[in-house]
Protein backbone atom coordinates (compact mmCIF):
# COMPACT_ATOMS: atom_id res chain seq x y z
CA UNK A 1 0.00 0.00 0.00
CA UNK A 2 1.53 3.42 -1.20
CA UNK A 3 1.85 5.90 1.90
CA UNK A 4 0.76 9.52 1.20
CA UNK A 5 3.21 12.01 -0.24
CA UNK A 6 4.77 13.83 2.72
CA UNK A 7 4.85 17.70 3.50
CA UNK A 8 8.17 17.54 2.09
CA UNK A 9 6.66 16.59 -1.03
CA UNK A 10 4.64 19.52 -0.67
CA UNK A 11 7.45 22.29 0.04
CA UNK A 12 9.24 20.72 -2.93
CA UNK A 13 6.49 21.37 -5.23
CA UNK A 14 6.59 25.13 -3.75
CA UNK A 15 9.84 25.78 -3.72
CA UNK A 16 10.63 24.51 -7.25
CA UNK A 17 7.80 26.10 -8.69
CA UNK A 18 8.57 29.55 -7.30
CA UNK A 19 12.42 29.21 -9.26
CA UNK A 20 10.18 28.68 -12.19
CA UNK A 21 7.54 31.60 -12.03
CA UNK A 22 9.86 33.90 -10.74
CA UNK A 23 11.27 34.12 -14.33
CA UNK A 24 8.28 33.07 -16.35
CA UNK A 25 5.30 34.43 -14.83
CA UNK A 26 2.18 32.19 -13.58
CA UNK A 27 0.50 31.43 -16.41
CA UNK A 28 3.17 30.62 -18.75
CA UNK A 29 4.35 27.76 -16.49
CA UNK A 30 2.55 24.35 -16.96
CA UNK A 31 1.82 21.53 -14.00
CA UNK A 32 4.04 19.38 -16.00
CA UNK A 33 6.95 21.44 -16.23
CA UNK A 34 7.28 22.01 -12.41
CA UNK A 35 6.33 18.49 -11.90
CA UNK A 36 9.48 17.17 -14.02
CA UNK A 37 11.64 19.47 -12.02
CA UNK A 38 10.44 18.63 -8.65
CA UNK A 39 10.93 15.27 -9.36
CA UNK A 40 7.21 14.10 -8.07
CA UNK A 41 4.75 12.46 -9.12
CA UNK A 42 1.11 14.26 -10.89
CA UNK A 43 -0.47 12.14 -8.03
CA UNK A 44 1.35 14.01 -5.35
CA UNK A 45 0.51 17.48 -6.92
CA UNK A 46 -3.47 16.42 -6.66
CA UNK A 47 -2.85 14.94 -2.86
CA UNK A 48 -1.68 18.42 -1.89
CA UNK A 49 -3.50 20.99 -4.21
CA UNK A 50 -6.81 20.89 -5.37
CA UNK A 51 -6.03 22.91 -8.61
CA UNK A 52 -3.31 25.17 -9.70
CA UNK A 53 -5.31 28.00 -8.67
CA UNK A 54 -5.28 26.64 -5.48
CA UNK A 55 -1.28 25.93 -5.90
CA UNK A 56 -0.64 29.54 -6.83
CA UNK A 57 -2.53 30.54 -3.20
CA UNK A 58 -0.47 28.12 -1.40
CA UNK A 59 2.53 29.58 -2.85
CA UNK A 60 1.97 33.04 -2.20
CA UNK A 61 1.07 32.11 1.25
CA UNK A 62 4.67 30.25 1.66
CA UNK A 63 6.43 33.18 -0.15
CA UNK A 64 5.04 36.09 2.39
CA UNK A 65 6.09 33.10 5.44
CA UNK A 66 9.25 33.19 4.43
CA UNK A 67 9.51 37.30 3.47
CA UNK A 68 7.95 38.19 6.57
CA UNK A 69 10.96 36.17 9.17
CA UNK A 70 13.13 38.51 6.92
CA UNK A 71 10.85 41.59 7.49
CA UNK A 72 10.83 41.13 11.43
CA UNK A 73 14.37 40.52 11.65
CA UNK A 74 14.56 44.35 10.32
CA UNK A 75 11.90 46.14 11.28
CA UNK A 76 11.21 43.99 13.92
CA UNK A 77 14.52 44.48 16.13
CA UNK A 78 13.03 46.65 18.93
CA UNK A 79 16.44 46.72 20.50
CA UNK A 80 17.64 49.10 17.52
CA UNK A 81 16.39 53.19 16.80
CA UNK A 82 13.58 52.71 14.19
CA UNK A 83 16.09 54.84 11.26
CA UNK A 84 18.49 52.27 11.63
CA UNK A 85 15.84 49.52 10.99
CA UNK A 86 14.10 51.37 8.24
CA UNK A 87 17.49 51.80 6.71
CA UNK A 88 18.03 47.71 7.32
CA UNK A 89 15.22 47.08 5.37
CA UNK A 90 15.01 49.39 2.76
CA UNK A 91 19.01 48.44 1.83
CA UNK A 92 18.16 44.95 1.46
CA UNK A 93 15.53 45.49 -0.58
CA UNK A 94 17.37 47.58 -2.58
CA UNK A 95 20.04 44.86 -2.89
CA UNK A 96 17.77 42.13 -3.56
CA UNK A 97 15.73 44.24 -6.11
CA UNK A 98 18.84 45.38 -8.05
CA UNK A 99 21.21 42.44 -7.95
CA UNK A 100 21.68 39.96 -10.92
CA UNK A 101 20.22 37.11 -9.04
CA UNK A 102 16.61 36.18 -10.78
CA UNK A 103 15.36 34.39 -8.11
CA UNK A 104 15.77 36.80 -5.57
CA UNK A 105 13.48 39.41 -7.40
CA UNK A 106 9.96 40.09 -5.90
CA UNK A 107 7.02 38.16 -6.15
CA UNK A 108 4.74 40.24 -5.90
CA UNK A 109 5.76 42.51 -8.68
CA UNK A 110 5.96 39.84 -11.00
CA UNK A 111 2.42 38.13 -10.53
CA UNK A 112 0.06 41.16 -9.28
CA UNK A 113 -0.76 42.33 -12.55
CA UNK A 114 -1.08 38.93 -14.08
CA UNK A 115 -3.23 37.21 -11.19
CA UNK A 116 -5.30 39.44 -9.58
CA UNK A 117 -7.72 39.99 -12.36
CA UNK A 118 -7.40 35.83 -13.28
CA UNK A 119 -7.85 34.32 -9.42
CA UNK A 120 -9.99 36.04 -6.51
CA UNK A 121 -7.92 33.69 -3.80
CA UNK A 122 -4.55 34.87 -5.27
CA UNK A 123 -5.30 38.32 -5.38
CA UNK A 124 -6.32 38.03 -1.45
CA UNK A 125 -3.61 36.32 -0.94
CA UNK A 126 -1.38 38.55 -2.25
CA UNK A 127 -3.22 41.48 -0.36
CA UNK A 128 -3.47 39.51 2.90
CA UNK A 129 0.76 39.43 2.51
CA UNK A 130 1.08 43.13 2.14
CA UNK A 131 -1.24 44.40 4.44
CA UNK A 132 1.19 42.32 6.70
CA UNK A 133 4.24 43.67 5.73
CA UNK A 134 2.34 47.23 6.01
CA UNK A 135 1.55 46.73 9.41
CA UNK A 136 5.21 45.80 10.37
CA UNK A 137 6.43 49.33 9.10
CA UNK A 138 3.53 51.33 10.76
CA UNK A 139 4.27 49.26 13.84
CA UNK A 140 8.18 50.37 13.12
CA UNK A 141 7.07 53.69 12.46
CA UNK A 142 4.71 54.29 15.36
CA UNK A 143 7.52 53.12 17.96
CA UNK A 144 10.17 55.57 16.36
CA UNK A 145 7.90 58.52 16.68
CA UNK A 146 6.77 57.67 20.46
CA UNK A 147 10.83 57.05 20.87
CA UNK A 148 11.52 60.88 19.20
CA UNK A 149 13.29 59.50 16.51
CA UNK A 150 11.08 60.59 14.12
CA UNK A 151 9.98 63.91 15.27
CA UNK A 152 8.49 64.93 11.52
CA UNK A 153 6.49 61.74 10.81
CA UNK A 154 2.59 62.81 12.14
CA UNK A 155 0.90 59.63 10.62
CA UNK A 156 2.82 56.22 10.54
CA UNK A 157 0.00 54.54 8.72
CA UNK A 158 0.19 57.50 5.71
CA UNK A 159 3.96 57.03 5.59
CA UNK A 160 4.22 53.31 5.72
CA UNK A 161 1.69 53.39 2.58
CA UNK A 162 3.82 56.35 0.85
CA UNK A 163 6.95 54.00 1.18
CA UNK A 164 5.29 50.98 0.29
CA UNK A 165 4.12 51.82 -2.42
CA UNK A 166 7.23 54.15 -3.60
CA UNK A 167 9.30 50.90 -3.25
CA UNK A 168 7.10 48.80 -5.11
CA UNK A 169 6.67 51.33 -7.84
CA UNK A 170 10.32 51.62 -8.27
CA UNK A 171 10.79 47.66 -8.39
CA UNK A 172 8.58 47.40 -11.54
CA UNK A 173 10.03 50.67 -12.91
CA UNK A 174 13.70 48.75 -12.41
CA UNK A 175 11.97 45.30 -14.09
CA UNK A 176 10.34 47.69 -17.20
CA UNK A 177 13.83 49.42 -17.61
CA UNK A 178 15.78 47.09 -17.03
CA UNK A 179 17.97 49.38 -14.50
CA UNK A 180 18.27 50.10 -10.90
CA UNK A 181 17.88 53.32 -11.24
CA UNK A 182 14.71 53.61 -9.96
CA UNK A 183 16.02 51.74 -6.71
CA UNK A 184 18.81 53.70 -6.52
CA UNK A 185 15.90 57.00 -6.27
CA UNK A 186 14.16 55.31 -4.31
CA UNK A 187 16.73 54.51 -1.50
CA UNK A 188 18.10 58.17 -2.42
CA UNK A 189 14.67 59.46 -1.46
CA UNK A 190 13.94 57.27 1.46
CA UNK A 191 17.57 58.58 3.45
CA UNK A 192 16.46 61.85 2.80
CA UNK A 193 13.31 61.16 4.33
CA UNK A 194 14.65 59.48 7.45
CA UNK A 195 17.48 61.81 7.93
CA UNK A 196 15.24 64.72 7.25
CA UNK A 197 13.02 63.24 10.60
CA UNK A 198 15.81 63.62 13.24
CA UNK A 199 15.17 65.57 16.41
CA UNK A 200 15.75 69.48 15.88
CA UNK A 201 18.93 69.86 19.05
């Protein structure tokens, strides 16, 4: 008697198949071909996933698992001034973002416009994952302004949207032109920003 494919099996599945989409988008990426390079079975797809719909939620779930340990590690330190893990973060991502490394480039850039219009569960998925990393910098936020380390920042939710969404626009601007130019503005802009927040001596 066969014994059920084991969780392994499933993280296998996920992490090959992320490799794959990360450079060739959802859609464009067949069962089959993630199958063959996972090494498993079709039977052990269909014992974990109900569809590839259902797949694609399961792997945006284990992608923001993963990003958010890194997240928390940054803007999570509460042991550290709030600048210095803002800076953290925003460096890494700049590193990540820019680097020649395909698979370290974001997720969520790549699939957003090509799933949330396709799949209702990926699309809350993917917004369930950002609102989370949105809270962690308005928590980050928040406890640098009650510190007085940010003595200019009235409205940590605001901000934490402004940068977000700065940072993401500048990671698809860097994708479109092929440049990191746009991340190099970006983190330009952002050390302004923090260094323009310090406490007035």
């Amino acid at each position: 008697m066969n014994s059920p494919p084991s969780v392994g099996t499933r993280q296998q599945i996920l992490d090959t198949a992320r490799r794959i989409i990360v450079g060739k988008g959802f859609s464009a990426v067949g069962l089959s071909e993630i199958l063959v390079a996972a090494g498993v079975p079709k039977g052990s797809f269909y014992h974990w996933f109900r569809s590839k719909e259902q797949f694609g939620e399961a792997l945006l779930e284990r992608h923001f698992e993963s990003y958010l340990q890194q997240v928390d590690a940054s803007l999570g330190a509460r042991g550290r001034p709030a600048p210095e893990r803002l800076l953290e973060f925003f460096g890494q991502w700049h590193a990540l973002q820019s680097g020649d490394d395909p698979q370290s480039r974001c997720l969520v850039v790549k699939l957003s416009a090509e799933v949330c219009d396709l799949s209702e569960p990926m699309r809350a998925a993917l917004e369930h994952g950002t609102a989370q990393v949105l809270a962690r910098l308005e928590t980050c936020l928040a406890e640098g302004i009650a510190a007085g380390e940010l003595a200019n920042c009235a409205d940590p939710v605001e901000v934490a949207q402004q940068l977000y969404q700065q940072w993401l626009g500048a990671t698809l601007l860097a994708r479109v032109q092929r440049s990191a130019e746009p991340l190099d503005r970006a983190l330009a802009q952002t050390r302004r920003w923090i260094a323009e927040q310090a406490p007035r001596g």
